[in-house]
N, C-alpha and C. Protein backbone atom coordinates (compact mmCIF):
# COMPACT_ATOMS: atom_id res chain seq x y z
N UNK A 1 -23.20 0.63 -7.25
CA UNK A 1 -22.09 0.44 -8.15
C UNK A 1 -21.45 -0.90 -7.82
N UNK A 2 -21.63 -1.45 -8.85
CA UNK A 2 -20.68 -3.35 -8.90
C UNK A 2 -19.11 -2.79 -8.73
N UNK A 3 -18.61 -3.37 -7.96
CA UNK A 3 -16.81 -3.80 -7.49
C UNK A 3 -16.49 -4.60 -7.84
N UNK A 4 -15.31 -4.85 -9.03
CA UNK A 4 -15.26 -6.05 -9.41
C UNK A 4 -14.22 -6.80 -8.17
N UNK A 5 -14.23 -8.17 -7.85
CA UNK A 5 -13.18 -8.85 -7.02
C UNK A 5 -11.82 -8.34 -6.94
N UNK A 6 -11.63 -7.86 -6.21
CA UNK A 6 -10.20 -7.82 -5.92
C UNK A 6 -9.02 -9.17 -6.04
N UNK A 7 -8.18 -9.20 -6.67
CA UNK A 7 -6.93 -10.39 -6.62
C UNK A 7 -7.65 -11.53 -6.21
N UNK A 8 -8.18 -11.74 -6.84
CA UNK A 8 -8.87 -12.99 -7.50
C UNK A 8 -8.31 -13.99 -8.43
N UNK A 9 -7.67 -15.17 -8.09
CA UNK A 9 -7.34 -15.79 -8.82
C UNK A 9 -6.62 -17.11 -8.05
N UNK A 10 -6.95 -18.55 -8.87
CA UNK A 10 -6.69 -19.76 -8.07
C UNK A 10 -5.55 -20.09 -7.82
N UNK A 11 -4.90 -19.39 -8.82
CA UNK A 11 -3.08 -19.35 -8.90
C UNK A 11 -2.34 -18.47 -6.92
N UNK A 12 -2.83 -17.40 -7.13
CA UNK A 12 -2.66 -16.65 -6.08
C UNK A 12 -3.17 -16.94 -4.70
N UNK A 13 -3.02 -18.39 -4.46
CA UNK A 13 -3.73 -18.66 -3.26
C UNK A 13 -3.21 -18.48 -1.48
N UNK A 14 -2.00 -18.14 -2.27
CA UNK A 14 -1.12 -17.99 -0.90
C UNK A 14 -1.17 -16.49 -0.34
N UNK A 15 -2.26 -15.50 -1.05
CA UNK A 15 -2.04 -14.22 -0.52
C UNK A 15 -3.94 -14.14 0.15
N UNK A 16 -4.52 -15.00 0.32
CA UNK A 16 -6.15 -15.30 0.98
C UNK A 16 -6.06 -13.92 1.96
N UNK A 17 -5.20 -13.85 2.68
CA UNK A 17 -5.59 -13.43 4.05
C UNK A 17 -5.05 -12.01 3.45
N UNK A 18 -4.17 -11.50 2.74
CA UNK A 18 -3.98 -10.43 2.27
C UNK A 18 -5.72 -10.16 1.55
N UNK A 19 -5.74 -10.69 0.86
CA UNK A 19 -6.98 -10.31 -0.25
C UNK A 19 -8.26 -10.06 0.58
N UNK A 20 -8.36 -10.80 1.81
CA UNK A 20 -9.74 -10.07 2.77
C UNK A 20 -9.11 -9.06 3.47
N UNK A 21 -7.69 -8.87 4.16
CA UNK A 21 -7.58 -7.43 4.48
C UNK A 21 -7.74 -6.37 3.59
N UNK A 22 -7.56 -6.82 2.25
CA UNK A 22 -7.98 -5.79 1.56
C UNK A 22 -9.79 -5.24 1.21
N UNK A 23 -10.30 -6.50 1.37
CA UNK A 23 -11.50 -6.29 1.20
C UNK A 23 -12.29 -5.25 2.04
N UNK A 24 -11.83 -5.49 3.00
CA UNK A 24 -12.30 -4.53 4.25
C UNK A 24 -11.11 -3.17 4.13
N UNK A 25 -10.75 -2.58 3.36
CA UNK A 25 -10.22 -1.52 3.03
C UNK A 25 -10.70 -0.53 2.78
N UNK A 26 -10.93 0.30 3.50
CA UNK A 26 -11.95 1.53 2.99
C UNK A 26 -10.76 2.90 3.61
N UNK A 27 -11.16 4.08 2.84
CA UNK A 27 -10.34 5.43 3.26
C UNK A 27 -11.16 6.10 4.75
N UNK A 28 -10.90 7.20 5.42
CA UNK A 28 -11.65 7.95 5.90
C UNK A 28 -12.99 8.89 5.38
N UNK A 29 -12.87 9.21 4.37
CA UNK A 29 -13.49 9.96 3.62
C UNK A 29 -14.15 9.03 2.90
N UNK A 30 -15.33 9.85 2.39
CA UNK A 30 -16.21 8.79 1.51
C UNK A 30 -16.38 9.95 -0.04
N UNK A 31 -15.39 10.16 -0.04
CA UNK A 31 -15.61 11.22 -1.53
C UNK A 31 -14.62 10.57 -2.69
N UNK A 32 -13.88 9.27 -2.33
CA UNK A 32 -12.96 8.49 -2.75
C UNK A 32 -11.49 9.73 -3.83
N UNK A 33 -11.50 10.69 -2.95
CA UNK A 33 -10.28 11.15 -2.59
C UNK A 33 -9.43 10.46 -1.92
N UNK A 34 -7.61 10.37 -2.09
CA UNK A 34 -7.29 10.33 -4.08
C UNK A 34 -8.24 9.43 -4.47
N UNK A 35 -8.02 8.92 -5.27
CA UNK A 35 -8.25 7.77 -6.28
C UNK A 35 -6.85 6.76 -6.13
N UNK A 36 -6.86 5.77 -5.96
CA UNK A 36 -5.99 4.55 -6.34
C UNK A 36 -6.47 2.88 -6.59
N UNK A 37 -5.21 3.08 -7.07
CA UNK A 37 -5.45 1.14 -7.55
C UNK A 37 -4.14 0.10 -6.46
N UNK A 38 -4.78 -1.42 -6.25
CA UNK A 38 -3.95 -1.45 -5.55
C UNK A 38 -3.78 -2.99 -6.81
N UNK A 39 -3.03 -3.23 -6.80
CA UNK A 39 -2.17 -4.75 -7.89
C UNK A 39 -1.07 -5.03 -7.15
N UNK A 40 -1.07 -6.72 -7.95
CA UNK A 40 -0.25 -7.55 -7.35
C UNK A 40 0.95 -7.73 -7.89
N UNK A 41 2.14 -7.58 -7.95
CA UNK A 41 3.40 -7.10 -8.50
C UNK A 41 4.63 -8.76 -9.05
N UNK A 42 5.04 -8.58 -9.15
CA UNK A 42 5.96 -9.91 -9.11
C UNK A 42 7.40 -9.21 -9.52
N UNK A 43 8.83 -9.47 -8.14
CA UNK A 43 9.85 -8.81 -8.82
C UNK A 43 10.76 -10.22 -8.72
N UNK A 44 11.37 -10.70 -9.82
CA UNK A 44 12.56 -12.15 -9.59
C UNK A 44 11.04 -12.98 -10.16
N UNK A 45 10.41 -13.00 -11.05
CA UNK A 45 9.65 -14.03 -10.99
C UNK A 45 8.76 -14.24 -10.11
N UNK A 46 8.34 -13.76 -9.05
CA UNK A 46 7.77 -14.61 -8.18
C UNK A 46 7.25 -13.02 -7.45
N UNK A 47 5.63 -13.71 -7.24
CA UNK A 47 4.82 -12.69 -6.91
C UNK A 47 4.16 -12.64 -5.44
N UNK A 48 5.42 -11.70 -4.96
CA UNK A 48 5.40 -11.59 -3.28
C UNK A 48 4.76 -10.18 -3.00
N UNK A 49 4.82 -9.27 -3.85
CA UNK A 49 4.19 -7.83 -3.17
C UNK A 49 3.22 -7.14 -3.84
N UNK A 50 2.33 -6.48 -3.32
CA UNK A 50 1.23 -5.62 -3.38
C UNK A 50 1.93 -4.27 -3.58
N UNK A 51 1.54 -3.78 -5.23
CA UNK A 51 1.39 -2.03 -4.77
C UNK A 51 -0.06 -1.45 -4.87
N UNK A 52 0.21 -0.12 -3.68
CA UNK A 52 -0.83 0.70 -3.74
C UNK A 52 -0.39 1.81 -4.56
N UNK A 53 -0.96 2.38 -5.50
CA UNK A 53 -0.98 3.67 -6.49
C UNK A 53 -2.23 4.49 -6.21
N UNK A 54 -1.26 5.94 -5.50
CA UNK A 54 -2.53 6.69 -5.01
C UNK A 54 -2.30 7.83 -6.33
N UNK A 55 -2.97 8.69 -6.49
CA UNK A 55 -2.79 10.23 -7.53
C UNK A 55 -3.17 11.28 -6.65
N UNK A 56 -1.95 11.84 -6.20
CA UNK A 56 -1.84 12.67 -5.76
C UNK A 56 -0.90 13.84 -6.44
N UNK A 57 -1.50 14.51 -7.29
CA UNK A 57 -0.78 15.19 -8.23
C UNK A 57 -1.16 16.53 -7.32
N UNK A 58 0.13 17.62 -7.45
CA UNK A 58 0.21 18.93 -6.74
C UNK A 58 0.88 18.51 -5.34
N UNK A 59 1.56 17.39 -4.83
CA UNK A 59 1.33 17.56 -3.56
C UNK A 59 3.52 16.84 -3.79
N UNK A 60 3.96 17.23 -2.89
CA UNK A 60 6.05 16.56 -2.93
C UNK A 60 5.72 15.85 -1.93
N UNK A 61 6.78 15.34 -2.01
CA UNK A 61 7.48 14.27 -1.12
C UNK A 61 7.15 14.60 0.39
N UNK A 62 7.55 16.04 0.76
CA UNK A 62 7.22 15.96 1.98
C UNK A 62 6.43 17.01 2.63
N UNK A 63 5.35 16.66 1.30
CA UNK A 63 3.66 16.94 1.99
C UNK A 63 3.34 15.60 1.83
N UNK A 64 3.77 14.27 2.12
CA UNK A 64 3.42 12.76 1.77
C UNK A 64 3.90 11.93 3.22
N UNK A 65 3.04 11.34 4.10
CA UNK A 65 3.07 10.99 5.53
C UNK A 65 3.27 9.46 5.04
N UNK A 66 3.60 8.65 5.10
CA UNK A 66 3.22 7.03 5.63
C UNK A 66 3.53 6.52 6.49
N UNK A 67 2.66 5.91 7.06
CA UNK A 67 3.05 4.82 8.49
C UNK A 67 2.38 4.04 8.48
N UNK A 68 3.01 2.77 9.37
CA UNK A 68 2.31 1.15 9.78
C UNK A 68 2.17 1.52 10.83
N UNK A 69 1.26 0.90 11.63
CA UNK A 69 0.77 0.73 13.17
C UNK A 69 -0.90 -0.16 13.15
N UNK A 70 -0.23 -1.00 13.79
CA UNK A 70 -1.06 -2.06 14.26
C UNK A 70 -2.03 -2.27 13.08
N UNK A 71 -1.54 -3.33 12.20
CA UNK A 71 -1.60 -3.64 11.02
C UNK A 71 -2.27 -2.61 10.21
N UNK A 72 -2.32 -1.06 9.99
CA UNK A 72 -3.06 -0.48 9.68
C UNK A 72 -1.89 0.19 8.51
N UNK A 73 -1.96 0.82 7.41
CA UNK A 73 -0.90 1.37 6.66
C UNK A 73 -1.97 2.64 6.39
N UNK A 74 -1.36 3.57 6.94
CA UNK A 74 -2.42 5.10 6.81
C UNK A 74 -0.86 5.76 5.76
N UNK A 75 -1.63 6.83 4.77
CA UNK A 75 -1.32 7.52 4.23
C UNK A 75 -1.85 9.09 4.13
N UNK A 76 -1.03 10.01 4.56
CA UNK A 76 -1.17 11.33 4.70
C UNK A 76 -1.00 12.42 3.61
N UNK A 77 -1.80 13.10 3.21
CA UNK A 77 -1.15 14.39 2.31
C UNK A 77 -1.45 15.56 3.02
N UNK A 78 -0.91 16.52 3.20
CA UNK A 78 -1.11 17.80 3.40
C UNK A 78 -0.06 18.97 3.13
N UNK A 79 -1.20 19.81 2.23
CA UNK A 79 -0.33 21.39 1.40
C UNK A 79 -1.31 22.10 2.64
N UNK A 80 -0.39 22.79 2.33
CA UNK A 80 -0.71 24.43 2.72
C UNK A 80 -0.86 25.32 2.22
N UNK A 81 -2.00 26.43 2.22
CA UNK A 81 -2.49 27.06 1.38
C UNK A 81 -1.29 28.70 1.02
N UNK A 82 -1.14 28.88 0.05
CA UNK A 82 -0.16 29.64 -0.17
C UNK A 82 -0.92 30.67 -0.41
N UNK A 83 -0.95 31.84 0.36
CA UNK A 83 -1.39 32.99 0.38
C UNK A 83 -1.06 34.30 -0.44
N UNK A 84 0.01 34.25 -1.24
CA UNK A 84 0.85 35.15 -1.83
C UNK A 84 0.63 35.24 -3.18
N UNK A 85 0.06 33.83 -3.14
CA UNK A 85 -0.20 33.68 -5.22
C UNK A 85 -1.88 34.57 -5.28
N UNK A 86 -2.13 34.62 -6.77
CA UNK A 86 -3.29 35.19 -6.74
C UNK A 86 -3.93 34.57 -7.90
N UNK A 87 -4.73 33.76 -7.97
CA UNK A 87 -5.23 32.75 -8.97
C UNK A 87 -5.99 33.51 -9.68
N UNK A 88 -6.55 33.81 -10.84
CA UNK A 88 -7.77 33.69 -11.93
C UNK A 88 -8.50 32.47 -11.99
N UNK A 89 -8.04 31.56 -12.17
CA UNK A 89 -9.06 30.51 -11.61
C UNK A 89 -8.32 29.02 -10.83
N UNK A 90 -9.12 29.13 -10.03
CA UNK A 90 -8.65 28.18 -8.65
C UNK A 90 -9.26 26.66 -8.97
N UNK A 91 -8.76 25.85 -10.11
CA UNK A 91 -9.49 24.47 -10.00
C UNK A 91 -8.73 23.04 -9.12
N UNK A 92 -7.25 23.90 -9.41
CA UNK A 92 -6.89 22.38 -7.96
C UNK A 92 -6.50 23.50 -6.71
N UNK A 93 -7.32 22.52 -5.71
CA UNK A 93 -7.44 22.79 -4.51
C UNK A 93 -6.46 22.30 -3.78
N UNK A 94 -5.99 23.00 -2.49
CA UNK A 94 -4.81 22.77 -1.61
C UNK A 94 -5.49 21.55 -0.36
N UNK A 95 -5.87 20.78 -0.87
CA UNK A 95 -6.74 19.23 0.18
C UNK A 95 -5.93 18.48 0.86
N UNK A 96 -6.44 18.31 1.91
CA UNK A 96 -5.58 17.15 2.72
C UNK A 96 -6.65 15.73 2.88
N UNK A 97 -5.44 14.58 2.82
CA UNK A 97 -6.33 13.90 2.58
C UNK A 97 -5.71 12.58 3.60
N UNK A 98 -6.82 11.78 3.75
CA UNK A 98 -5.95 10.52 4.97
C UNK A 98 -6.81 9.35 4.40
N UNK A 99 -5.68 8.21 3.79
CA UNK A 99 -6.23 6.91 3.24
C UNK A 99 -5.76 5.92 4.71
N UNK A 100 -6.33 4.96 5.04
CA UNK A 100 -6.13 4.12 5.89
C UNK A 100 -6.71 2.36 5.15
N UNK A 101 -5.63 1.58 5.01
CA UNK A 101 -5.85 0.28 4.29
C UNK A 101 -5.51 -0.96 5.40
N UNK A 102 -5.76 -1.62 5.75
CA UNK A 102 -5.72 -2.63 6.66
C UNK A 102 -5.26 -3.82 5.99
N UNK A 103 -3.84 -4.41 6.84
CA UNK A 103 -2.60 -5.21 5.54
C UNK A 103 -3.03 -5.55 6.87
N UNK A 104 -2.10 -7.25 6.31
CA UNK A 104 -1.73 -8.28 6.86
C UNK A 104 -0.77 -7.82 7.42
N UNK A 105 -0.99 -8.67 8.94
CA UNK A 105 0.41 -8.71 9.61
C UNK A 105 1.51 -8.52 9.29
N UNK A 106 1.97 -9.92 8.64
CA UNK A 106 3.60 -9.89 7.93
C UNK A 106 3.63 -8.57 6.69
N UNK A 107 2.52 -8.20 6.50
CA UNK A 107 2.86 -7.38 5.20
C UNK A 107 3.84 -6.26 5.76
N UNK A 108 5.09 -5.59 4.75
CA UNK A 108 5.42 -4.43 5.53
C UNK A 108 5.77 -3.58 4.25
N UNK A 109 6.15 -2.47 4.52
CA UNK A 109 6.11 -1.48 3.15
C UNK A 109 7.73 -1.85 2.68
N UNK A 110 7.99 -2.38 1.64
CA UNK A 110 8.77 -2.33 0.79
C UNK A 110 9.93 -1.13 0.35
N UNK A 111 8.90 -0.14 -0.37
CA UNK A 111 9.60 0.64 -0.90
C UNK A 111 7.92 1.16 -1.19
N UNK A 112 8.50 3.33 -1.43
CA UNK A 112 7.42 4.05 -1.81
C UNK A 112 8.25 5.05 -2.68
N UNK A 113 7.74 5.80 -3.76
CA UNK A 113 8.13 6.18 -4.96
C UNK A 113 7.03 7.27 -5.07
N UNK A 114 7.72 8.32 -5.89
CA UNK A 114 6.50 9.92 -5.94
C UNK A 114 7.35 9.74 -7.54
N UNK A 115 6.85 9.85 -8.58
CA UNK A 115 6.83 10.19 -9.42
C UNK A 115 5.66 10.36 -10.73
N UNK A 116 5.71 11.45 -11.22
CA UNK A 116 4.54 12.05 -12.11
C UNK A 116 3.03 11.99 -11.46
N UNK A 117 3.15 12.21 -10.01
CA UNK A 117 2.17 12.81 -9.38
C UNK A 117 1.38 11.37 -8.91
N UNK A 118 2.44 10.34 -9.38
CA UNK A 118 1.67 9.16 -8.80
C UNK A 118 2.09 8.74 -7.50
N UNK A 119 1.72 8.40 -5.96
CA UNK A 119 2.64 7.93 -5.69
C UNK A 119 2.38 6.05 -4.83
N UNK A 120 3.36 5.51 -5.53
CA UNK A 120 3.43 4.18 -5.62
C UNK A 120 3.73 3.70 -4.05
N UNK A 121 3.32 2.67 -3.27
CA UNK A 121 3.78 2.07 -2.25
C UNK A 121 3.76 0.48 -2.13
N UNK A 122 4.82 -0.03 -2.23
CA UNK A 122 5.07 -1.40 -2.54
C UNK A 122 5.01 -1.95 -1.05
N UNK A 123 4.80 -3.41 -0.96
CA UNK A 123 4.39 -3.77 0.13
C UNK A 123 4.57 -5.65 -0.13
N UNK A 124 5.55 -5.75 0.81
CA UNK A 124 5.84 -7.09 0.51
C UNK A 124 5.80 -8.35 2.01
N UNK A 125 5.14 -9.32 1.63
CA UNK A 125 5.42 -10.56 2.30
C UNK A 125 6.57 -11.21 2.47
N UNK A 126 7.24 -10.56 3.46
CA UNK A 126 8.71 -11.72 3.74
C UNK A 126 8.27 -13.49 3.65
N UNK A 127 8.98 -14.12 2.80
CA UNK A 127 8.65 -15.38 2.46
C UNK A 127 9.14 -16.14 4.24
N UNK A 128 8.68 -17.05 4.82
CA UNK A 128 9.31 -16.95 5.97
C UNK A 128 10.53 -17.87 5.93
N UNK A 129 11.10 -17.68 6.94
CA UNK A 129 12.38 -18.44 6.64
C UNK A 129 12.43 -20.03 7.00
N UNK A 130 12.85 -21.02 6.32
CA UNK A 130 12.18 -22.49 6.52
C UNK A 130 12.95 -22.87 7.89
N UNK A 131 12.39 -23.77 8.34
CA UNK A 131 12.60 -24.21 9.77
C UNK A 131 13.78 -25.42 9.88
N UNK A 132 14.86 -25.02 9.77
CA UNK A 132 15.64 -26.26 9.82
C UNK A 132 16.04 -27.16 11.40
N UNK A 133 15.63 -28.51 11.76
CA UNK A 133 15.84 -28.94 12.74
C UNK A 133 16.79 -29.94 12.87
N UNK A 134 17.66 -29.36 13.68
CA UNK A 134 19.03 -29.81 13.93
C UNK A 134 19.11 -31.30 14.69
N UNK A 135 19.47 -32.62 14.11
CA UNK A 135 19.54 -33.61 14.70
C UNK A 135 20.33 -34.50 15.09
N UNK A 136 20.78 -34.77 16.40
CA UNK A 136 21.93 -35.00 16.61
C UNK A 136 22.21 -36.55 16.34
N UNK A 137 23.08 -37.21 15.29
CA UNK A 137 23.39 -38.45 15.61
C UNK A 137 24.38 -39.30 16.30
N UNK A 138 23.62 -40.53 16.83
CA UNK A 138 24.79 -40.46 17.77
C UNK A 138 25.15 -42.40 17.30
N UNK A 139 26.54 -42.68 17.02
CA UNK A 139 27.46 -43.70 16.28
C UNK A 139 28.04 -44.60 17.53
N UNK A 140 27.33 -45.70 17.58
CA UNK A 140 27.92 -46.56 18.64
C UNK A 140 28.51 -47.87 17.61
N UNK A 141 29.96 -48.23 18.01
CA UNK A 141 30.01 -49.27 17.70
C UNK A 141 30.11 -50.42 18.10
């Protein structure tokens, strides 16, 4: 199966080192459970952050894990199987699932959002702060 390029584009050249951590992005699982997309966002004009959009429909807020550690951004789901209900037919399953994406350093999570079973994780490049060097003059007359 062809992959098309990921964030590809000559305009976007300042995110290189983002775009090969992403390349090398793969989940634990190879059944590509959830499913997501990851795009490049722009908020104020100016296009500093990455979201990831996973579909995780059936699962709240806090059956939903995220963490950074050592540039790694892992994402957790886990339900628990509810024993009390009694299905006729069982087509969504109670799955746990663990995505692991490998960000850039400076990248850090923004902001993350659960709504309509999507859930969104924004991820932004602090622009760095410019280096001002202080110089002292000195006035002889």
């Amino acid at each position: 199966m062809s992959r098309a390029p990921t964030l590809k584009s000559p305009i976007l050249l300042r995110f290189d080192a983002v775009e090969r951590a992403f390349e090398r992005t793969g989940g634990t699982g190879s059944d590509g459970y959830p499913p997501y997309n990851i795009e490049r966002i722009a908020r104020d004009g100016i296009e500093t952050r990455l979201r990831i959009t996973l579909a995780v429909a059936g699962f709240t807020a806090d059956q939903l894990e995220i963490t950074v550690e050592k540039g790694q951004l892992a994402i957790r789901g886990r339900q628990k199987e509810e024993r009390e209900r009694v299905h006729f037919h069982r087509g969504i399953a109670a799955r746990q699932f663990q995505r692991i994406f490998r960000i850039a350093e400076a990248m850090e999570v923004a902001e993350a959002t659960l709504r309509h079973g999507l859930l969104s994780v924004e991820l932004v490049r602090p622009e760095p702060e410019p280096k001002v060097q202080k110089v002292e003059i000195n006035v002889r007359d």
